[in-house]
N, C-alpha and C. Protein backbone atom coordinates (compact mmCIF):
# COMPACT_ATOMS: atom_id res chain seq x y z
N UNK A 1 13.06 9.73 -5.69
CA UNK A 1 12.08 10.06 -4.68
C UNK A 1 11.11 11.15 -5.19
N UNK A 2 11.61 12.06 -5.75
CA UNK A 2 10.69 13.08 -6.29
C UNK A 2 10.05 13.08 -7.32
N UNK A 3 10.16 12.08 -8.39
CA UNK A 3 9.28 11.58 -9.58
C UNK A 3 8.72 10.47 -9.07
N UNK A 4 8.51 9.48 -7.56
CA UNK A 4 7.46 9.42 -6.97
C UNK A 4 6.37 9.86 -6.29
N UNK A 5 6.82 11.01 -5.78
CA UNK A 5 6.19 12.14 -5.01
C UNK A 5 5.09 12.78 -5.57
N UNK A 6 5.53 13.25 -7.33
CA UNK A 6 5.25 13.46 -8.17
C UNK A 6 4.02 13.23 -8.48
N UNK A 7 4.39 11.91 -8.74
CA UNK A 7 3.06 10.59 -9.37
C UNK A 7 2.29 10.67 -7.87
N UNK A 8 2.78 10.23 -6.82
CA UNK A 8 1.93 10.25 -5.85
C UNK A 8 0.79 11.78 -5.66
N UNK A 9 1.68 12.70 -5.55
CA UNK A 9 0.44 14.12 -5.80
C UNK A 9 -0.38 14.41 -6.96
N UNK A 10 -0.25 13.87 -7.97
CA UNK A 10 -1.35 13.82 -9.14
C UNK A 10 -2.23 12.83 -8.60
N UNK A 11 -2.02 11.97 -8.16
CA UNK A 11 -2.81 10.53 -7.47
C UNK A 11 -3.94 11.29 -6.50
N UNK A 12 -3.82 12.20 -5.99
CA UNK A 12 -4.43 13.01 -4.88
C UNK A 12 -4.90 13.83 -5.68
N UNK A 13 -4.68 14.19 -6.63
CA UNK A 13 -6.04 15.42 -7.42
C UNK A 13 -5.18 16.87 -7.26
N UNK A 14 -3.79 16.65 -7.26
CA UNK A 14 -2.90 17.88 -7.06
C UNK A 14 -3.15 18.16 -8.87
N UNK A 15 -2.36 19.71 -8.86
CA UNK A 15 -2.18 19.96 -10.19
C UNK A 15 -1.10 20.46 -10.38
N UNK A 16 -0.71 20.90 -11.84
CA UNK A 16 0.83 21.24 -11.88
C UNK A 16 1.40 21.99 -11.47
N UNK A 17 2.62 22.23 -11.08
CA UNK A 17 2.56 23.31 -10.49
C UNK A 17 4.20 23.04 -9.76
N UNK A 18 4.06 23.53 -8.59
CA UNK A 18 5.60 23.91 -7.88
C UNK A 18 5.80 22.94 -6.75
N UNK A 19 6.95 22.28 -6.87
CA UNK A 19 6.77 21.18 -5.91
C UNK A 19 5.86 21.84 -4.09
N UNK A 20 7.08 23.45 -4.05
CA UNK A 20 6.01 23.44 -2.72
C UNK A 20 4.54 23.28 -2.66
N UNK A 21 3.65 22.86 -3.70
CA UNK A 21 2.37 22.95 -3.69
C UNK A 21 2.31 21.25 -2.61
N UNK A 22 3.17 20.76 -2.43
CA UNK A 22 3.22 19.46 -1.79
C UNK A 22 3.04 19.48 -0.19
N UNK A 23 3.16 21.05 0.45
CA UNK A 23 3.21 21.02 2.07
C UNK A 23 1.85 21.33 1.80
N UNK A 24 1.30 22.46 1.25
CA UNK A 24 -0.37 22.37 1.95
C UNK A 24 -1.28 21.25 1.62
N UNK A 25 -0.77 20.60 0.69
CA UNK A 25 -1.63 19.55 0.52
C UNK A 25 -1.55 18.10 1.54
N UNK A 26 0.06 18.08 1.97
CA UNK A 26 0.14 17.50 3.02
C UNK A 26 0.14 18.21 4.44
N UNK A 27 -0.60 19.40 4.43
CA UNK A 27 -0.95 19.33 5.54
C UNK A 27 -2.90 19.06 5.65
N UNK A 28 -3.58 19.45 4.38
CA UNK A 28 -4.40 19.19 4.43
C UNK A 28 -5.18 17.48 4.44
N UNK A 29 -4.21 16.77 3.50
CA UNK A 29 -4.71 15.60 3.69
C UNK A 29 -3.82 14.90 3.93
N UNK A 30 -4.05 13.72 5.15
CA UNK A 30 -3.85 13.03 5.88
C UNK A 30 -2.68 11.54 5.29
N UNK A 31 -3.55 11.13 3.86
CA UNK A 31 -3.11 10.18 3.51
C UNK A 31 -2.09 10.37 2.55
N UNK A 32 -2.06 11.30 1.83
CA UNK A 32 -0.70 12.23 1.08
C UNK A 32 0.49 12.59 1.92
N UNK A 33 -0.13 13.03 3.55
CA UNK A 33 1.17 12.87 4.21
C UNK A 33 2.12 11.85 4.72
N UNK A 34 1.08 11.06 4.73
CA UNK A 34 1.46 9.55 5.35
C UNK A 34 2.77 9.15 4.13
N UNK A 35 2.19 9.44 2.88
CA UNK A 35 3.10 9.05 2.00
C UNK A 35 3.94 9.61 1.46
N UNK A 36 3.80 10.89 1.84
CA UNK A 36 5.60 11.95 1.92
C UNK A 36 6.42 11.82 2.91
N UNK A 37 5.70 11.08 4.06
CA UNK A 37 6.87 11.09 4.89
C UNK A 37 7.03 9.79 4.69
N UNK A 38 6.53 8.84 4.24
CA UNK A 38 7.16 7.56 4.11
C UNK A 38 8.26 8.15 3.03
N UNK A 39 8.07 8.63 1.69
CA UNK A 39 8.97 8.76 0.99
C UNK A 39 10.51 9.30 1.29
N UNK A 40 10.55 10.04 2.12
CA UNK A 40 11.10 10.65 3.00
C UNK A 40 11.95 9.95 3.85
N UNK A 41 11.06 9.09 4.78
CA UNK A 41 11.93 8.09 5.48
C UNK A 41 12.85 6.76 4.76
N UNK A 42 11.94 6.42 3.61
CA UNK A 42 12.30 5.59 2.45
C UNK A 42 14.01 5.58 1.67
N UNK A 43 14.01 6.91 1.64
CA UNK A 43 15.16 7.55 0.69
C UNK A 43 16.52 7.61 1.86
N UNK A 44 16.05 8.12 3.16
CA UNK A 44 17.17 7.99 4.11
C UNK A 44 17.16 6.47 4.43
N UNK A 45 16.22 5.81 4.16
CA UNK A 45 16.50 4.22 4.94
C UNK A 45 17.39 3.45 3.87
N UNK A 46 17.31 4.12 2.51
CA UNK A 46 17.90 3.14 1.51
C UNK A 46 19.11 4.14 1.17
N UNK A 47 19.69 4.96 1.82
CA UNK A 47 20.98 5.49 2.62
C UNK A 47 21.41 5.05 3.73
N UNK A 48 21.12 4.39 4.67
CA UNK A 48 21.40 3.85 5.92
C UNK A 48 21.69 4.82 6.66
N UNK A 49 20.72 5.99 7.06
CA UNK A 49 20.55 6.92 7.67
C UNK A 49 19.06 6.44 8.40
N UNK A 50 19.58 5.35 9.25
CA UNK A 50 18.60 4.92 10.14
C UNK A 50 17.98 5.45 11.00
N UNK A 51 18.87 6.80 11.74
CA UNK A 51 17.72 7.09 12.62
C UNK A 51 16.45 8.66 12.28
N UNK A 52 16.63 9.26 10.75
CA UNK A 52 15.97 9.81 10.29
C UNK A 52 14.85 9.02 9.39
N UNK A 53 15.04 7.57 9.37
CA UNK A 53 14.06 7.09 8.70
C UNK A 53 13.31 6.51 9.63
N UNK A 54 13.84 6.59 11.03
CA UNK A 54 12.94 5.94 12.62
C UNK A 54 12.69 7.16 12.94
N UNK A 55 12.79 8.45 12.56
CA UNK A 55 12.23 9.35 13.01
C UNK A 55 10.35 9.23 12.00
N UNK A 56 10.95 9.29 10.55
CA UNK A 56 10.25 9.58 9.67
C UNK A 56 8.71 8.80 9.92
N UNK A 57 9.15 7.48 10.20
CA UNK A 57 8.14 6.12 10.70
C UNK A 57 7.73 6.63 12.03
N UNK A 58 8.04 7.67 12.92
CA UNK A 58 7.43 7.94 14.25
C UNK A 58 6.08 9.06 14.43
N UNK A 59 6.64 9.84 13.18
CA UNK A 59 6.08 11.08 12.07
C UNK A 59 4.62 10.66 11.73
N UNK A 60 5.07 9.60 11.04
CA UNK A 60 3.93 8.99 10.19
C UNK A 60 3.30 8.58 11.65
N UNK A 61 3.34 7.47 12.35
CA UNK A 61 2.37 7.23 13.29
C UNK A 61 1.86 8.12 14.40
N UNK A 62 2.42 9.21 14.67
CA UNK A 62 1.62 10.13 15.33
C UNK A 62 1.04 11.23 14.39
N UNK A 63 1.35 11.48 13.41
CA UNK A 63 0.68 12.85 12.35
C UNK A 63 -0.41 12.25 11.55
N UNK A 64 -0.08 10.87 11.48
CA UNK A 64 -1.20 10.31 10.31
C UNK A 64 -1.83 8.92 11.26
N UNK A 65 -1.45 8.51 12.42
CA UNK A 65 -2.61 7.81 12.65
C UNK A 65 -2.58 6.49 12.26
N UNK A 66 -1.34 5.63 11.15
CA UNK A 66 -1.08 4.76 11.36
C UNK A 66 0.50 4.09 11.02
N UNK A 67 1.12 3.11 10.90
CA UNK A 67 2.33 2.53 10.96
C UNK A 67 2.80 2.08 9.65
N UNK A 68 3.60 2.61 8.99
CA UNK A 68 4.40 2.31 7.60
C UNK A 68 5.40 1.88 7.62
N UNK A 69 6.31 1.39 7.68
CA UNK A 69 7.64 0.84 7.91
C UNK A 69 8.11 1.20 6.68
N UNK A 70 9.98 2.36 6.92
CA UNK A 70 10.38 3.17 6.00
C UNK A 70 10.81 1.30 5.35
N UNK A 71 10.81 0.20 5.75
CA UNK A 71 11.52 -0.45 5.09
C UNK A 71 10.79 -1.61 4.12
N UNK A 72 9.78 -1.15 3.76
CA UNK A 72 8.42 -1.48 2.80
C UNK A 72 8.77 -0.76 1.31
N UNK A 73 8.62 -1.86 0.51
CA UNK A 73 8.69 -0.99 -0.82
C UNK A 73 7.47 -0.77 -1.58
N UNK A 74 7.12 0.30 -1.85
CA UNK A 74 6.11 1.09 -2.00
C UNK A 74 6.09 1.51 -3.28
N UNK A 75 5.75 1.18 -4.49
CA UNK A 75 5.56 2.05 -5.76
C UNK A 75 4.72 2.93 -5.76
N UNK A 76 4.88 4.00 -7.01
CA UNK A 76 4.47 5.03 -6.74
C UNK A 76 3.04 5.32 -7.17
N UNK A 77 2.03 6.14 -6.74
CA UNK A 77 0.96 6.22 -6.96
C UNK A 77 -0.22 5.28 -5.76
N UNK A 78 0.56 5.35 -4.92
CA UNK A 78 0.08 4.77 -3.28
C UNK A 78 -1.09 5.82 -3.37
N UNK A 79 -2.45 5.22 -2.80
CA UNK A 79 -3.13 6.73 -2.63
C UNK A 79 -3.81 5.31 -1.51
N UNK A 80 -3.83 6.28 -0.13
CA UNK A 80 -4.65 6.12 1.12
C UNK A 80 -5.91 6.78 1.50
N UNK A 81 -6.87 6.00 1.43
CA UNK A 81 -8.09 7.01 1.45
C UNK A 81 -8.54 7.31 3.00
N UNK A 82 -8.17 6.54 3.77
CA UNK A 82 -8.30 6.82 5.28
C UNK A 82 -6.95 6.42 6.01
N UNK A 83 -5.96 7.22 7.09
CA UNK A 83 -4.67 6.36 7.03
C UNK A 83 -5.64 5.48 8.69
N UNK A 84 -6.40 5.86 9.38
CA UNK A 84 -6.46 5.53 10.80
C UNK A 84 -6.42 4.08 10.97
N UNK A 85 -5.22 3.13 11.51
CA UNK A 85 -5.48 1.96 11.61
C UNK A 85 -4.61 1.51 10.60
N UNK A 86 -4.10 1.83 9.59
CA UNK A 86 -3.33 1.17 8.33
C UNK A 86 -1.71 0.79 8.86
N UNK A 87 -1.28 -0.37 8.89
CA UNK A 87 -0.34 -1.04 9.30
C UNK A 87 0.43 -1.76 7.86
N UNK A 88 1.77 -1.16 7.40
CA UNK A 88 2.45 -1.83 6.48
C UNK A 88 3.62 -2.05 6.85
N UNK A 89 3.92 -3.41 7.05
CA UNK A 89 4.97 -3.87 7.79
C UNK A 89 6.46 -4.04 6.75
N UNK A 90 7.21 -3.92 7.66
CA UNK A 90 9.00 -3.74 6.50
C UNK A 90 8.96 -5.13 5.72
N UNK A 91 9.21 -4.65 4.68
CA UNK A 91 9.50 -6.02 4.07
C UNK A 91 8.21 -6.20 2.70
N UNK A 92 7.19 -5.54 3.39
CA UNK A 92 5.76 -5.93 2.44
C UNK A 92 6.41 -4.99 0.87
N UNK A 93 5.72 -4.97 -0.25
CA UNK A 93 6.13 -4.95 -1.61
C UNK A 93 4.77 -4.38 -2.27
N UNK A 94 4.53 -3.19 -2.24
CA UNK A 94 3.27 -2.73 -3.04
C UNK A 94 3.56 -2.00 -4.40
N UNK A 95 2.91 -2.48 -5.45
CA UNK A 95 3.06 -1.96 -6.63
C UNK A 95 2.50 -0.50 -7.31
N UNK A 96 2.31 -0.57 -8.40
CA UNK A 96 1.80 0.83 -8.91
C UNK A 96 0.07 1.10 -8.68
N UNK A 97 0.71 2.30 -8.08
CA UNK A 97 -1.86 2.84 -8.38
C UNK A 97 -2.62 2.09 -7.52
N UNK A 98 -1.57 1.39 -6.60
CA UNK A 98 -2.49 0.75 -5.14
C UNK A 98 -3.68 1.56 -4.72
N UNK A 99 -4.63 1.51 -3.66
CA UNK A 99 -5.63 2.08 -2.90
C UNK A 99 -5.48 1.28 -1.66
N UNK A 100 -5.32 1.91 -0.82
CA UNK A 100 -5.86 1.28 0.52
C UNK A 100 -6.29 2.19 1.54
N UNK A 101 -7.60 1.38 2.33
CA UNK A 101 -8.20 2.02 2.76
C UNK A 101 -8.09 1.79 4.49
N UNK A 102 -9.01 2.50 5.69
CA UNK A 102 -8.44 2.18 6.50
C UNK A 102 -8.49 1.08 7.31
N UNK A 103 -7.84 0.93 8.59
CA UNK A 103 -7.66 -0.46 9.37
C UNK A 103 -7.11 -1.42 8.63
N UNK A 104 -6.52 -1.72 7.42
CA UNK A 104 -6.01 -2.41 6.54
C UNK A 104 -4.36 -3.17 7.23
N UNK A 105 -4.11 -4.47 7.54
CA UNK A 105 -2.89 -4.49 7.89
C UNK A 105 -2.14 -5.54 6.63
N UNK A 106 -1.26 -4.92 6.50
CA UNK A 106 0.11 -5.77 5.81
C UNK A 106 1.05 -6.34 6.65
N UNK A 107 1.47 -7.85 6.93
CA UNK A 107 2.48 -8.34 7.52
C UNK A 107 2.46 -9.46 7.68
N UNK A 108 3.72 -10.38 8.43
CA UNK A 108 4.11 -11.81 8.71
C UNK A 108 2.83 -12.71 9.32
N UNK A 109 3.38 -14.21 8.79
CA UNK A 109 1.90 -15.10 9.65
C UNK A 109 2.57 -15.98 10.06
N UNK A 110 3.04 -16.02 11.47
CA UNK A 110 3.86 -16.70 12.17
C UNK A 110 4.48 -17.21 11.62
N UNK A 111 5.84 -16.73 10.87
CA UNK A 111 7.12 -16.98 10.43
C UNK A 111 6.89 -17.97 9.41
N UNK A 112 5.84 -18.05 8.22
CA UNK A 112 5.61 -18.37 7.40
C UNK A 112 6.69 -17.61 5.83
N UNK A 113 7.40 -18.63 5.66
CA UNK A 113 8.03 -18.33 4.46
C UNK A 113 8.10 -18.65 3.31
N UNK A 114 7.99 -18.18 2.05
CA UNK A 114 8.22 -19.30 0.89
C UNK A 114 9.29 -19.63 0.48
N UNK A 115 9.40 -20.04 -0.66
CA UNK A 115 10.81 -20.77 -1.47
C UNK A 115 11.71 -19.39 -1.41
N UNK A 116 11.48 -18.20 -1.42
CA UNK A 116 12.24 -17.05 -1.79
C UNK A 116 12.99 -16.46 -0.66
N UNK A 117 12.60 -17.27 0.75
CA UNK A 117 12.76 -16.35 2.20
C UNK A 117 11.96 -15.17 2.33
N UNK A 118 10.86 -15.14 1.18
CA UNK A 118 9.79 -13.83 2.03
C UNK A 118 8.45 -14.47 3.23
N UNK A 119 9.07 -13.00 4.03
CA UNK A 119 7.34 -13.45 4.71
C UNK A 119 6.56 -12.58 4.91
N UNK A 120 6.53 -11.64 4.33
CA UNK A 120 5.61 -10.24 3.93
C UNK A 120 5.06 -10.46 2.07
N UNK A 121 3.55 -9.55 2.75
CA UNK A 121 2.69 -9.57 1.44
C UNK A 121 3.54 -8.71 0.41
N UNK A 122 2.76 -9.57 -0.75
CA UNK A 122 3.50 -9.02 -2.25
C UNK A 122 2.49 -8.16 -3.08
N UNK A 123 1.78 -7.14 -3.34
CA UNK A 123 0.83 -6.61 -4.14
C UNK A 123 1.82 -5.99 -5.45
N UNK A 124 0.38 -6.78 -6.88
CA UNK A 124 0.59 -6.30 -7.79
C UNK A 124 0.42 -4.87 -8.18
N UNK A 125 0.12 -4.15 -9.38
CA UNK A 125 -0.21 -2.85 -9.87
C UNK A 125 -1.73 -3.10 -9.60
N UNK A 126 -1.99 -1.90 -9.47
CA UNK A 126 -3.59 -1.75 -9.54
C UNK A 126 -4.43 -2.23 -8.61
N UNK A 127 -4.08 -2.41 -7.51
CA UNK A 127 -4.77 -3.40 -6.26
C UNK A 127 -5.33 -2.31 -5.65
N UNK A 128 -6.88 -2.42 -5.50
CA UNK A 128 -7.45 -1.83 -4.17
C UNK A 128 -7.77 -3.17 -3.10
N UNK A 129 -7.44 -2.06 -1.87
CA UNK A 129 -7.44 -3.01 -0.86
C UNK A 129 -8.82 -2.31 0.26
N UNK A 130 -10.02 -2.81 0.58
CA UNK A 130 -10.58 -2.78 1.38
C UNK A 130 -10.90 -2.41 2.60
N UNK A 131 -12.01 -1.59 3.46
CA UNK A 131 -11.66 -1.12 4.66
C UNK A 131 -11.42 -2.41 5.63
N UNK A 132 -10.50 -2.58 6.60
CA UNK A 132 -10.86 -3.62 7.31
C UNK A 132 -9.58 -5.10 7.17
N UNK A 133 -9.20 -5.21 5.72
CA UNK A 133 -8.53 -6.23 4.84
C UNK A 133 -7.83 -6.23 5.82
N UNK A 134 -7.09 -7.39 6.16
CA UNK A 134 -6.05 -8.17 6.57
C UNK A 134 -5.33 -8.77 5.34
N UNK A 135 -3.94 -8.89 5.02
CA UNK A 135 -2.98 -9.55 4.29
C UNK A 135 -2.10 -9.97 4.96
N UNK A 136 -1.75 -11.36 4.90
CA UNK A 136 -0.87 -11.92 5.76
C UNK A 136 0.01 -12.84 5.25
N UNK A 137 1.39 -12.88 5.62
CA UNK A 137 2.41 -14.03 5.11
C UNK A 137 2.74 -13.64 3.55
N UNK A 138 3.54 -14.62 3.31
CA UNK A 138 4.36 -14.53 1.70
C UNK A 138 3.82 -14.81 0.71
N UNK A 139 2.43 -13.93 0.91
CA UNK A 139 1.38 -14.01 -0.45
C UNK A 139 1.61 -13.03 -1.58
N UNK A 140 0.94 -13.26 -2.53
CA UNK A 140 1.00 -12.48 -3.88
C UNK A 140 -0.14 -12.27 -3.99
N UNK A 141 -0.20 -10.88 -4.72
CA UNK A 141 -2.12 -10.26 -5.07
C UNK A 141 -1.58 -10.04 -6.39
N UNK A 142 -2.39 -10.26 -7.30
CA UNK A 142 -2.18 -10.10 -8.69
C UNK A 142 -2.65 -8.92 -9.21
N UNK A 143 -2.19 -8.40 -10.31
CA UNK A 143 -2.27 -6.80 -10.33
C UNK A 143 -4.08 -6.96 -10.77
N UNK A 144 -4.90 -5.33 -10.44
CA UNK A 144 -5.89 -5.22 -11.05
C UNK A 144 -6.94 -6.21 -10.05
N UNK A 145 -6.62 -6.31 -9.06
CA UNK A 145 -6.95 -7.34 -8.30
C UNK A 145 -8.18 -6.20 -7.02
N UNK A 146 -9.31 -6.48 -6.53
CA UNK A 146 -10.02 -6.07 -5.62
C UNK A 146 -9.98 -6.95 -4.06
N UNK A 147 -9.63 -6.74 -3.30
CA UNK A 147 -9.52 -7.37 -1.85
C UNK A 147 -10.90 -6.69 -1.39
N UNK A 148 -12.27 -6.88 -0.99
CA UNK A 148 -13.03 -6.33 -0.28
C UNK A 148 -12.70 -6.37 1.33
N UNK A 149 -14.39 -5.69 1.79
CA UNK A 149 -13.70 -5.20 3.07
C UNK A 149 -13.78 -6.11 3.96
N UNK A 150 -12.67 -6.10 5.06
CA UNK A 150 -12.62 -7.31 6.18
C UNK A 150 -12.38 -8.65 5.58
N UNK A 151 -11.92 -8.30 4.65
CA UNK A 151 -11.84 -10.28 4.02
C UNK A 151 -9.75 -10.07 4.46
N UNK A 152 -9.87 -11.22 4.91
CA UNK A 152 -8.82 -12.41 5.28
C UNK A 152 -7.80 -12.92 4.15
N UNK A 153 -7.25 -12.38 4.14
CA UNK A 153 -6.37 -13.05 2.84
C UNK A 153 -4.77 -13.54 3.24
N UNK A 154 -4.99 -14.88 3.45
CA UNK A 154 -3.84 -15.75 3.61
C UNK A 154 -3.03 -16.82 2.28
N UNK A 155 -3.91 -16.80 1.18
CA UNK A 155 -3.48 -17.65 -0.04
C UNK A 155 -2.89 -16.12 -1.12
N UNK A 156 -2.28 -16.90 -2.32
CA UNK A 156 -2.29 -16.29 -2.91
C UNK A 156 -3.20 -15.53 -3.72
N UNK A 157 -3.67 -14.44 -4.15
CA UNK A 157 -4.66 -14.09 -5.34
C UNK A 157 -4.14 -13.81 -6.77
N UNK A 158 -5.32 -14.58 -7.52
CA UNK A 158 -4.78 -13.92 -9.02
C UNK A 158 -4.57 -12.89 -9.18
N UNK A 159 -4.59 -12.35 -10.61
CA UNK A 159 -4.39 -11.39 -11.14
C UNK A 159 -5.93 -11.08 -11.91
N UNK A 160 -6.75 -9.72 -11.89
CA UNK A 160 -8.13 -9.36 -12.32
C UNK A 160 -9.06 -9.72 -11.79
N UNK A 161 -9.18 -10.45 -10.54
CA UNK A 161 -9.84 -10.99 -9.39
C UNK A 161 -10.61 -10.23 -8.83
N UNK A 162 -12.03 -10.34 -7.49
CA UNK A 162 -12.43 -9.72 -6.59
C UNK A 162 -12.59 -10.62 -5.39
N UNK A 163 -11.59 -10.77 -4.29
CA UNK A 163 -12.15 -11.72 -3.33
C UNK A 163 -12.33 -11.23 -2.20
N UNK A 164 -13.23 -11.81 -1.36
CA UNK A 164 -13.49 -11.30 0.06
C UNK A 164 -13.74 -13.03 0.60
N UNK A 165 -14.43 -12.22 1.94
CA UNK A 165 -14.72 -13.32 2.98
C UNK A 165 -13.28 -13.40 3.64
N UNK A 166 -13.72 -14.35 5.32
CA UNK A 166 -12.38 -14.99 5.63
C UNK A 166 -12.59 -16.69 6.01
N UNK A 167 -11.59 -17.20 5.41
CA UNK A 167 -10.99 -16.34 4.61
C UNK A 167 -11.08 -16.77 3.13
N UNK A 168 -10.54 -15.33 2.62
CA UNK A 168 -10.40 -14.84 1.04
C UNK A 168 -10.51 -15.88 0.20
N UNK A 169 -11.35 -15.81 -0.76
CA UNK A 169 -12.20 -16.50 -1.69
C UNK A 169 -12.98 -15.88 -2.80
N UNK A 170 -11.77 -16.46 -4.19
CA UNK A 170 -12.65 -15.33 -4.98
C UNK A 170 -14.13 -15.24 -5.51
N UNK A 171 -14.70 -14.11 -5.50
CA UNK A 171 -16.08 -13.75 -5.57
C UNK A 171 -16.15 -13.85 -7.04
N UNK A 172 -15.49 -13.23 -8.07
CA UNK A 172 -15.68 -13.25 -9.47
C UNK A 172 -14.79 -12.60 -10.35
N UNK A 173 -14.12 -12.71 -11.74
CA UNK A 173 -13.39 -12.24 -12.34
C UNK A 173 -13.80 -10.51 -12.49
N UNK A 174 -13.30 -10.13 -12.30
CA UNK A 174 -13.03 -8.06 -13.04
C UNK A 174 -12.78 -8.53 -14.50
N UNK A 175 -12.78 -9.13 -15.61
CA UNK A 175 -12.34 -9.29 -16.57
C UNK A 175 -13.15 -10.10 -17.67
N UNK A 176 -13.83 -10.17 -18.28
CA UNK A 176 -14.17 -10.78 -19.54
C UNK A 176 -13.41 -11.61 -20.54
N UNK A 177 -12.33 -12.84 -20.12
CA UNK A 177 -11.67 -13.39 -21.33
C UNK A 177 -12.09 -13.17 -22.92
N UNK A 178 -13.09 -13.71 -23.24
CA UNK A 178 -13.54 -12.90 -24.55
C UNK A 178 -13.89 -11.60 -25.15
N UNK A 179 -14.26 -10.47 -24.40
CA UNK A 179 -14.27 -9.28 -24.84
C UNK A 179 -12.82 -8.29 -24.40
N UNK A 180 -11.98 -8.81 -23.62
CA UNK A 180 -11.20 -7.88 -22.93
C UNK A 180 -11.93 -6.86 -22.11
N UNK A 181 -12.85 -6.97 -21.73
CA UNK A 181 -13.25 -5.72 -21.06
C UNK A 181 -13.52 -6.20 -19.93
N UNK A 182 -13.95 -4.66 -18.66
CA UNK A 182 -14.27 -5.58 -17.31
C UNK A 182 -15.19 -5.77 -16.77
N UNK A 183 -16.04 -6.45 -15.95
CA UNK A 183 -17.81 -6.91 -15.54
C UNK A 183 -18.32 -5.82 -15.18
């Protein structure tokens, strides 16, 4: 938990220093707190110390303004640039150096499942997600991937992608096959 915490407060523009440097910064910003107390609730939920991780998830929606579910797995380097409106439902799977921004929801599309029994979104490394984005059902976002804003995303997305619209439709590669580099 604390060599996520870690990564998560460098993610925020923290510097080195003493872990307490972690309360004023979560009291100053909003979306750093959102994600200490998820971490927080996270660590007691994967103890089965359920009702400090239903505290932790009650925390988060009245201090920060929107709904995390301690039972979402979250890699580290989550950075929220607005939390108001952000909905990540238990079960959803976010990878490394995410962005998401606000009104953004993660969760089920009427009991839509795949071959695996998931029915929560899957995000790769490196995904920014859009003000507005909807993700829905037992999709995959491929790492390095851009979701713009208010776009609909019910299919799967590649990996180095930018899609919007609803719904979601990719707009154009982030990536150059022949040079390795990105547009």
């Amino acid at each position: 938990m604390f060599d996520n915490l870690k990564y998560d407060y460098f993610r925020y523009g923290g510097k080195k220093g003493n872990v307490l440097l972690f309360l004023p910064k979560a009291i100053r910003d909003m979306g750093f707190r959102a994600v200490l107390l998820y971490r927080i609730g996270h660590w007691f939920r994967k103890r089965r110390i359920h009702i400090v991780a239903g505290f932790c998830e009650r925390l988060i929606h009245h201090l920060c303004l929107c709904c995390i579910a301690t039972g979402a797995e979250i890699g580290p380097g989550l950075r929220i640039s607005h939390t108001i409106g952000l909905v990540i439902g238990i079960g959803t799977i976010i990878g490394k150096n995410c962005d998401v921004r606000q009104n953004t929801t993660f969760g089920g599309n009427f009991n839509k499942v795949d071959a695996a029994g998931r029915s929560k979104p899957q995000l790769g490394d490196n995904v920014s997600v859009g003000a507005g984005a909807v993700v829905l059902g037992p999709v995959k976002v491929g790492s390095n991937s851009i979701i713009g804003a208010n776009s609909v995303v019910t299919k799967d997305v590649p990996e180095n992608v930018i899609v919007g619209g609803i719904p979601a439709v990719i707009i154009k590669n982030r990536w150059d096959e022949s040079t390795g580099r990105g547009l």
